[in-house]
Protein backbone atom coordinates (compact mmCIF):
# COMPACT_ATOMS: atom_id res chain seq x y z
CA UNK A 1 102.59 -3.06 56.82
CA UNK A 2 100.52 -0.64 55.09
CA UNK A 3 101.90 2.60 56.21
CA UNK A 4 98.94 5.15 58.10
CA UNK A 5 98.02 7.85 56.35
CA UNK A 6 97.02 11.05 58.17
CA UNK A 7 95.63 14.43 56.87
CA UNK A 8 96.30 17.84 58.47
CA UNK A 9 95.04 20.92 57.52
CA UNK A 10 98.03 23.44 57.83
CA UNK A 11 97.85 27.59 57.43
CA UNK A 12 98.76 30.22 58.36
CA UNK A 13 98.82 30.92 62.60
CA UNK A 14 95.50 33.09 63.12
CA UNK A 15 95.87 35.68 65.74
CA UNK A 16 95.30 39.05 66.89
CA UNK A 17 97.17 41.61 66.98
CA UNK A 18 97.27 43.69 70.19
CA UNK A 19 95.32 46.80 70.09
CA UNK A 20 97.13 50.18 69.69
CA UNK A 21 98.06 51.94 73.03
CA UNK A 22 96.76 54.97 73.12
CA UNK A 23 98.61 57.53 71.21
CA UNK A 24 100.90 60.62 73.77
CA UNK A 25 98.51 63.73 74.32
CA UNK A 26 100.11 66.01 71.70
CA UNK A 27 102.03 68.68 73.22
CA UNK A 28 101.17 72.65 73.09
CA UNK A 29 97.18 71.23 72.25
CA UNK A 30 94.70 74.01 73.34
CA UNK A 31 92.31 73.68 76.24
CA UNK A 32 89.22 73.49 73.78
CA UNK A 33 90.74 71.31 71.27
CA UNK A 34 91.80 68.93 74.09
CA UNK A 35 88.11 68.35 75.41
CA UNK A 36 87.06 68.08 72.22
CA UNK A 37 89.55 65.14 70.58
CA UNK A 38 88.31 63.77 74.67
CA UNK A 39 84.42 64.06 73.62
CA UNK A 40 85.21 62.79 70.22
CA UNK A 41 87.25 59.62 71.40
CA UNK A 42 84.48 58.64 73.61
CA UNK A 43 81.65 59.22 70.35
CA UNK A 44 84.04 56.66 68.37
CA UNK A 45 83.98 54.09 71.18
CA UNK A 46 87.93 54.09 71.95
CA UNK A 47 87.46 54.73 75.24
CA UNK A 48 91.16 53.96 76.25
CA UNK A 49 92.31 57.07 73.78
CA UNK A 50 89.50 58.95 76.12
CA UNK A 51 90.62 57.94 79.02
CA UNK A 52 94.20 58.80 78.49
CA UNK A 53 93.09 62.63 76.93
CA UNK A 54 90.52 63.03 79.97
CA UNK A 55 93.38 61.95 82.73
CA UNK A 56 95.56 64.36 80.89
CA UNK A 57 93.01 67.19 80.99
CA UNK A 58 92.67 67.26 84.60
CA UNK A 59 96.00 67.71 85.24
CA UNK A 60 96.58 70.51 83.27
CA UNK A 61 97.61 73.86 85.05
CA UNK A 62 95.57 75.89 82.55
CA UNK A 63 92.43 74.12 83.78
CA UNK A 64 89.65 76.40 83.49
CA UNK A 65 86.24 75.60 85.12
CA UNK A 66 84.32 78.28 83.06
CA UNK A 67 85.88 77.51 79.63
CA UNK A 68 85.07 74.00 80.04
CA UNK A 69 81.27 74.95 80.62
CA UNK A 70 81.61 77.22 77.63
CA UNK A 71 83.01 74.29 75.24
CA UNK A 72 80.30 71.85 76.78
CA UNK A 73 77.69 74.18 76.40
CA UNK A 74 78.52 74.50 72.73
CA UNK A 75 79.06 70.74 72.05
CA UNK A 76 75.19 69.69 72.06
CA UNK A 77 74.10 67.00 74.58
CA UNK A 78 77.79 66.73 75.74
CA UNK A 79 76.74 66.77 79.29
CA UNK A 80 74.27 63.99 78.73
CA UNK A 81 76.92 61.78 77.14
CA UNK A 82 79.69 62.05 80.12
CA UNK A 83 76.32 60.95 82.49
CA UNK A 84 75.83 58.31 80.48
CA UNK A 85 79.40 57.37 80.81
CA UNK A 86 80.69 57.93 84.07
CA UNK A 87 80.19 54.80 85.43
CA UNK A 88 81.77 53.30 82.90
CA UNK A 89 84.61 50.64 84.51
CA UNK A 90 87.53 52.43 82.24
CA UNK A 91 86.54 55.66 81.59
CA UNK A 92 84.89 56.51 84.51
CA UNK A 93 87.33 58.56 86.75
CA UNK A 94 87.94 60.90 84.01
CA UNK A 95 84.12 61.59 83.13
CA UNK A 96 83.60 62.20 86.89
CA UNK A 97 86.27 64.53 87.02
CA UNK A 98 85.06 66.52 84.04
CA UNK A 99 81.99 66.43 85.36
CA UNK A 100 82.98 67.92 88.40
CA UNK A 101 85.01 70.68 86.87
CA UNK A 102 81.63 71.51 84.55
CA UNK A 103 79.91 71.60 87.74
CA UNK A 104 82.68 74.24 89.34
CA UNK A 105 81.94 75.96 86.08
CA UNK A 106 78.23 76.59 86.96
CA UNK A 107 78.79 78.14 90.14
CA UNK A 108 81.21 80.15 88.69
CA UNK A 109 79.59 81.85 86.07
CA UNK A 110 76.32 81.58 88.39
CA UNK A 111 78.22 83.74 91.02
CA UNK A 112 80.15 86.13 88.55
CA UNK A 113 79.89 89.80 89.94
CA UNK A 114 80.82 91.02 86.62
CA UNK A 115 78.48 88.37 84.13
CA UNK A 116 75.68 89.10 86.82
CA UNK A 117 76.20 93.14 86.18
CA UNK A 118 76.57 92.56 82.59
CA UNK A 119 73.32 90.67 82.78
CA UNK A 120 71.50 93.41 84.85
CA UNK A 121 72.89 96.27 81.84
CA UNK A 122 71.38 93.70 79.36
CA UNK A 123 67.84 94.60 80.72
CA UNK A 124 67.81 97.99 78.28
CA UNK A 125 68.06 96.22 75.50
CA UNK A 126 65.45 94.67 72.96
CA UNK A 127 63.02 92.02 73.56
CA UNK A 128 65.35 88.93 73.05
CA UNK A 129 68.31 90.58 74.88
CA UNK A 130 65.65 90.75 78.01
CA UNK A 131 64.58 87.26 77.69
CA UNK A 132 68.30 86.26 77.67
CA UNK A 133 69.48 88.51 80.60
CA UNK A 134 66.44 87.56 82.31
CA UNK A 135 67.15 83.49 82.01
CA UNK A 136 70.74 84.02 82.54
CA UNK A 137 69.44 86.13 86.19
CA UNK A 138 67.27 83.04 87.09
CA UNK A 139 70.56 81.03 86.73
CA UNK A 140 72.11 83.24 89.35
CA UNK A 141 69.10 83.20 91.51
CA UNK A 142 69.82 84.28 94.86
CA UNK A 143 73.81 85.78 94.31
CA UNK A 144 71.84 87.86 91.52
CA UNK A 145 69.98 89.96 94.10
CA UNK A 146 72.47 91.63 96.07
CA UNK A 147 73.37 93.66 92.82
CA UNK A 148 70.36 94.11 91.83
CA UNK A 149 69.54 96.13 94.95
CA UNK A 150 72.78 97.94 94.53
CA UNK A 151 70.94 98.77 90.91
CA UNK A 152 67.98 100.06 92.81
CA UNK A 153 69.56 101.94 94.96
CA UNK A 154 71.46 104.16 92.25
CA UNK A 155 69.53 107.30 91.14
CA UNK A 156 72.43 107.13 87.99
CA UNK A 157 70.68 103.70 86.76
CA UNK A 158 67.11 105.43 86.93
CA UNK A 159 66.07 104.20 83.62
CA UNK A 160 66.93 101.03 84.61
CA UNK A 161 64.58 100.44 87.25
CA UNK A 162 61.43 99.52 85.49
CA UNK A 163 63.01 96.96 83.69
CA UNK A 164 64.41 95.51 86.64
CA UNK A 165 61.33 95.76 88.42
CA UNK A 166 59.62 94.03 85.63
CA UNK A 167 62.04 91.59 85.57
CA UNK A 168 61.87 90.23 89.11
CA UNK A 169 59.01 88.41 89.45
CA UNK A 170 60.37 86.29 86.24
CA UNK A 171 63.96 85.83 87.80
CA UNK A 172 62.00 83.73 90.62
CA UNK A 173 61.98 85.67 93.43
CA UNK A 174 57.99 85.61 93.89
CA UNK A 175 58.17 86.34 97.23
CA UNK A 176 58.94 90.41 96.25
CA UNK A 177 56.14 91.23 94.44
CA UNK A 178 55.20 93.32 97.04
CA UNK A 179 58.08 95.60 97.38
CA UNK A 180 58.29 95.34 93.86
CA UNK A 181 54.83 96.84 92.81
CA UNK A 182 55.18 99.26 96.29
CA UNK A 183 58.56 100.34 94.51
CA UNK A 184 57.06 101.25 91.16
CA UNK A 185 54.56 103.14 92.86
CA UNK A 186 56.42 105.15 94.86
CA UNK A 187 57.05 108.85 94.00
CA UNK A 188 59.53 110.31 96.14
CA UNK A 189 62.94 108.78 96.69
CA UNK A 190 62.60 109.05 100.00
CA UNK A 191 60.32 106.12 100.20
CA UNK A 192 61.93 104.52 97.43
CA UNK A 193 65.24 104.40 99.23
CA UNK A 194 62.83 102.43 102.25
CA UNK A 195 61.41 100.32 100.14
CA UNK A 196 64.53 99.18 98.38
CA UNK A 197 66.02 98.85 102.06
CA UNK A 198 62.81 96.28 102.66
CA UNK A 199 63.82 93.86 100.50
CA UNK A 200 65.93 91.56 102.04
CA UNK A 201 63.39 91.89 105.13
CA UNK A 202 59.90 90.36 103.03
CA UNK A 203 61.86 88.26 100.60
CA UNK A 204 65.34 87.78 100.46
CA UNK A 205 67.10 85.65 103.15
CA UNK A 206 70.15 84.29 101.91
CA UNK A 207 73.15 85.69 103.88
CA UNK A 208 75.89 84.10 102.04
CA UNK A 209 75.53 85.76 98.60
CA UNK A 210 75.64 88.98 100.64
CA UNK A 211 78.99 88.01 102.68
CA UNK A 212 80.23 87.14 99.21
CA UNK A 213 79.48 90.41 97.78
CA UNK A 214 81.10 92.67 101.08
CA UNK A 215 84.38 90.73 100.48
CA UNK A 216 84.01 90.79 96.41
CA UNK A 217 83.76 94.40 96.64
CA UNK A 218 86.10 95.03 99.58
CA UNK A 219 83.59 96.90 101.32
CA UNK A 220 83.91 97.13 105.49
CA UNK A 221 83.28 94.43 107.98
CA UNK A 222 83.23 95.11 111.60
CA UNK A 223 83.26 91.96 113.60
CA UNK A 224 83.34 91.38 117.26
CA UNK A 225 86.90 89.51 117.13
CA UNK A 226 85.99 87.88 120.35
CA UNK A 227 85.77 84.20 120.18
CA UNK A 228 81.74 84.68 121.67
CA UNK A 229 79.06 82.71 119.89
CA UNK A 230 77.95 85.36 117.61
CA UNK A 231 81.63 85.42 116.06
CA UNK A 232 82.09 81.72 115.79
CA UNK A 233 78.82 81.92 113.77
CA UNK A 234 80.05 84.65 111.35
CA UNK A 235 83.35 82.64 111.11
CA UNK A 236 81.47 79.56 110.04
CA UNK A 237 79.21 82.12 107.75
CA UNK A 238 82.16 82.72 105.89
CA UNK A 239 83.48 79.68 104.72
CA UNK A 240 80.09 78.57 103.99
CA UNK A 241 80.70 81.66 101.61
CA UNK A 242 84.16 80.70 100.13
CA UNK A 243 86.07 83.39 101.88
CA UNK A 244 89.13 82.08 103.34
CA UNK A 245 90.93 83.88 106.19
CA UNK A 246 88.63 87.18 105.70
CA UNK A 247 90.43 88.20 109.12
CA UNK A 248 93.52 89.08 106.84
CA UNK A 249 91.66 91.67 104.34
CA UNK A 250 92.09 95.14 104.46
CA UNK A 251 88.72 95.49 104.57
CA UNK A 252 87.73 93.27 107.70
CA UNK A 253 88.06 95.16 111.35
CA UNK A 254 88.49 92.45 114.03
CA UNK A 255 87.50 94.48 117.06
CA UNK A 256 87.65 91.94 120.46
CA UNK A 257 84.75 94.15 121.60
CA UNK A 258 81.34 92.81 122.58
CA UNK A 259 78.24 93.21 120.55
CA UNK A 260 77.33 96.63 121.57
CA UNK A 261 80.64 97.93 121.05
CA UNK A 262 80.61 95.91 117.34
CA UNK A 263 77.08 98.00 116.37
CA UNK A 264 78.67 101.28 117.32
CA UNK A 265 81.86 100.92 115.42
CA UNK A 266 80.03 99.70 112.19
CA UNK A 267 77.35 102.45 112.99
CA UNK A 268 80.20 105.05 112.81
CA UNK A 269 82.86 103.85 110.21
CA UNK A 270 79.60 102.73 108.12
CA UNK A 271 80.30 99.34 107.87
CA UNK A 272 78.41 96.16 107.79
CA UNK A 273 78.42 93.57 111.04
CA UNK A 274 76.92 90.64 112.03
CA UNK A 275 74.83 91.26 115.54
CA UNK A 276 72.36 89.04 117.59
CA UNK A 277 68.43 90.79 117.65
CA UNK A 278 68.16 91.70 120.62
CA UNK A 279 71.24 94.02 120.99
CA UNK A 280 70.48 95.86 117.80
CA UNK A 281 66.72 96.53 118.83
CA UNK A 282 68.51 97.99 122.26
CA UNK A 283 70.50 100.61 120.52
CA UNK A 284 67.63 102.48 118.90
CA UNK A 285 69.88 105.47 117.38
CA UNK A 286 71.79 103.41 114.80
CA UNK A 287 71.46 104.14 111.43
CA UNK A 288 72.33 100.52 110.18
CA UNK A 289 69.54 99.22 108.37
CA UNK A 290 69.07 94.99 108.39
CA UNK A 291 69.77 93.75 104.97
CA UNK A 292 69.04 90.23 105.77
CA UNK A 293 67.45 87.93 108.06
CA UNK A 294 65.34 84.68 108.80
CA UNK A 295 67.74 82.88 106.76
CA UNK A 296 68.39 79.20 109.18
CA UNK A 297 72.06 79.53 108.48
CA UNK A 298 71.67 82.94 110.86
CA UNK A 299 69.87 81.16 113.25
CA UNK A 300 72.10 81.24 116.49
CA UNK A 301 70.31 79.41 119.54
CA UNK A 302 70.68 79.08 123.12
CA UNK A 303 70.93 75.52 124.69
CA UNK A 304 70.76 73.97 127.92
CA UNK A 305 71.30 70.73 128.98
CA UNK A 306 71.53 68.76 132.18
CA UNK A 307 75.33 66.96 132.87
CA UNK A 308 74.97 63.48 132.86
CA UNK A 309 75.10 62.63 136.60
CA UNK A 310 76.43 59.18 135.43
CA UNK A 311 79.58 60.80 134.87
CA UNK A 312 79.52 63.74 137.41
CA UNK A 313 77.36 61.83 140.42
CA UNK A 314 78.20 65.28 142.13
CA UNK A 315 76.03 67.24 140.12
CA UNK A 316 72.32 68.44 141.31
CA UNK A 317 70.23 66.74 138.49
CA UNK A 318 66.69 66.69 139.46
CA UNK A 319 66.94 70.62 140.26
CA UNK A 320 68.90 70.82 136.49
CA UNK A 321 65.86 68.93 135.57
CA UNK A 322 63.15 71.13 137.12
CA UNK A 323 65.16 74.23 135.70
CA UNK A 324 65.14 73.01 132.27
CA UNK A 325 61.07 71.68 132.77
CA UNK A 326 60.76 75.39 133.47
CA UNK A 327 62.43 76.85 130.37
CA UNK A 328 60.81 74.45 128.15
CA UNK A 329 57.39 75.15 129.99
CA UNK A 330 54.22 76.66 127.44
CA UNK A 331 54.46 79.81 130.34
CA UNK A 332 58.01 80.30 130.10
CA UNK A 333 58.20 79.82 126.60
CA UNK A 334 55.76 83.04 126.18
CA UNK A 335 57.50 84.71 128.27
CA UNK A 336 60.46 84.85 126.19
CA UNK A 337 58.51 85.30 122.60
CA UNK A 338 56.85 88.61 124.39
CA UNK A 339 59.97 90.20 125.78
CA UNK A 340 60.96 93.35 124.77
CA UNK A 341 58.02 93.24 122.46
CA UNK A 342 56.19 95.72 123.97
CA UNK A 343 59.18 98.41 124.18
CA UNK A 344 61.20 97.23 120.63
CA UNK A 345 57.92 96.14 118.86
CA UNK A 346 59.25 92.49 118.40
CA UNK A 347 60.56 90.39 120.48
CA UNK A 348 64.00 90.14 121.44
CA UNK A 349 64.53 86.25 121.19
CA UNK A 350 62.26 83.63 119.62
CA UNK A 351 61.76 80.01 121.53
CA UNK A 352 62.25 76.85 119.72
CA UNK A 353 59.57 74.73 119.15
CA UNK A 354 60.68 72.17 121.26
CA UNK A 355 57.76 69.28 119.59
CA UNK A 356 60.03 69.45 116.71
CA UNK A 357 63.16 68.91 118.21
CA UNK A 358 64.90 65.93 119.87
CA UNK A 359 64.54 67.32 123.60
């Protein structure tokens, strides 16, 4: 029997090897070097090594918002390349949460009392430092403007007025060209002090940068303390403004008094307060000048509303229904936008539209 031959090929086992795991973020690193090697690892494609450096850099205590933006901002199109990757199935948690801590850094430097001052002092200087304060203004936009009416209103920074009124318009804030060109041609402080008190009244209606500024500068608060609408707004005013517990501030007076009472205080201990319309047109000898208004977040509005006799079969709901047919009325409704106008020279409250609302 012839015996059966039979060929194999033999060799070496071909495999491969398991990638590296990613190497132990090296103790003692610096913030700047660590967002860096975390940049860099993405660039090379190892996007576990990125990963593991990113992960790592949001959990360090020394996490700064604003030196992040600084390190991004000097790393060219950085920002564009963590878009590009944040949906990316590995690395994507970490990009998002650099991301997000970029973002924090933008409001940050956006709402920086001291950068924003710094900015303002930058205005003296030569043509390019002007263009750069200016730019760095826009950036603040509306948290800009409370300090640069606290510029206005000091005689010490007279020389810096032109320039600031020169630089408005270009900051963004169109809407004050008016007080702006009545400003520079005012001669007497008397009516400059008015005019700079006008601001907030044609253009600027923003009340949060404002809050901001009384509690960045500790400067006194006089609220009602009273639970009433009007204080559940300003509590809702100020964590729409990033103040926590302003209640427990030297510089806040909780006073349990009503709105008249509130005006008085501030009126006396000059302080700023938060007060319906209608109550401040009423007590013509104040002193207290409006710094802000118009802005939606102030707006404050009555309701009514029928019960649903569904639920309560006791209650009178056709005459609920007539009363509210009467407040909602064209007659009614001019009524209320007229009153007090002709003593106060406004009116006291303002209706809703109701054609624009769900009724």
């Amino acid at each position: 029997i012839a015996p059966v031959l039979s060929a194999l090929l033999v060799g070496p086992v071909l495999a491969q090897a398991p990638a590296a795991p990613p190497p132990p973020v090296k103790a003692g690193m610096s913030l700047e070097e660590q967002f860096t090697l975390f940049l860099h690892f993405i660039a090379l494609g190892r996007y576990d090594f990125a990963h593991a450096y990113g992960a790592d850099l949001l959990q360090r205590p020394d996490l700064d918002p604003a030196k992040i933006l600084e390190y991004a901002d000097e790393q060219k199109k950085s920002v564009e390349t963590l878009i590009t990757m944040s949906s990316h199935a590995t690395l994507g948690p970490a990009v998002r949460g650099v991301l997000e801590v970029i973002e924090q850094g933008r409001h940050l430097r956006r709402t920086d009392p001291a950068r924003i001052r710094a900015q303002i002092e930058r205005l003296a200087g030569n043509p390019r430092a002007v263009l750069l304060a200016t730019e760095n203004l826009r950036e603040s936009g509306e948290y800009a403007l409370p300090w640069i009416v606290e510029y206005l209103r000091d005689s010490e920074k007279a020389s810096l007025h032109p320039r600031i009124v020169n630089a408005l318009p270009q900051i963004g804030l169109g809407a004050m060209n008016p007080a702006v060109i009545a400003l520079g041609m005012a001669d007497d402080d008397a009516t400059r002090r008015f005019l700079i008190d006008s601001l907030g009244k044609l253009a600027y209606r923003q009340a949060v940068p404002y809050l901001k500024k009384i509690a960045e500068t500790g400067s006194t608060f006089a609220s009602r303390g009273d639970e009433s609408g009007t204080h559940t707004k300003e509590k809702r005013l100020w964590e729409q403004a990033g103040i926590d517990s302003p209640e427990d501030k030297d510089w806040y007076m909780s006073l349990g008094q009503g709105m008249g009472g509130t005006l008085t205080t501030a009126n006396e201990m000059r302080a700023y307060t938060l007060s319906d319309r209608g109550t401040y047109l009423a007590r013509a000898k104040l002193d207290l000048v409006v710094l802000t208004e118009g802005d939606e977040l102030l707006f404050n509005p009555y309701h009514v509303m029928i019960v649903n006799p569904e639920k309560f079969p006791n209650v009178q709901a056709e005459l609920a229904r007539l009363f509210v047919d009467f407040l909602l009325s064209e007659e009614t409704r001019q009524a209320i936008n007229e009153f007090g106008r002709d003593k106060y020279g406004q009116g006291l409250f303002t209706p809703v539209d109701v054609r624009s609302t769900d009724e």
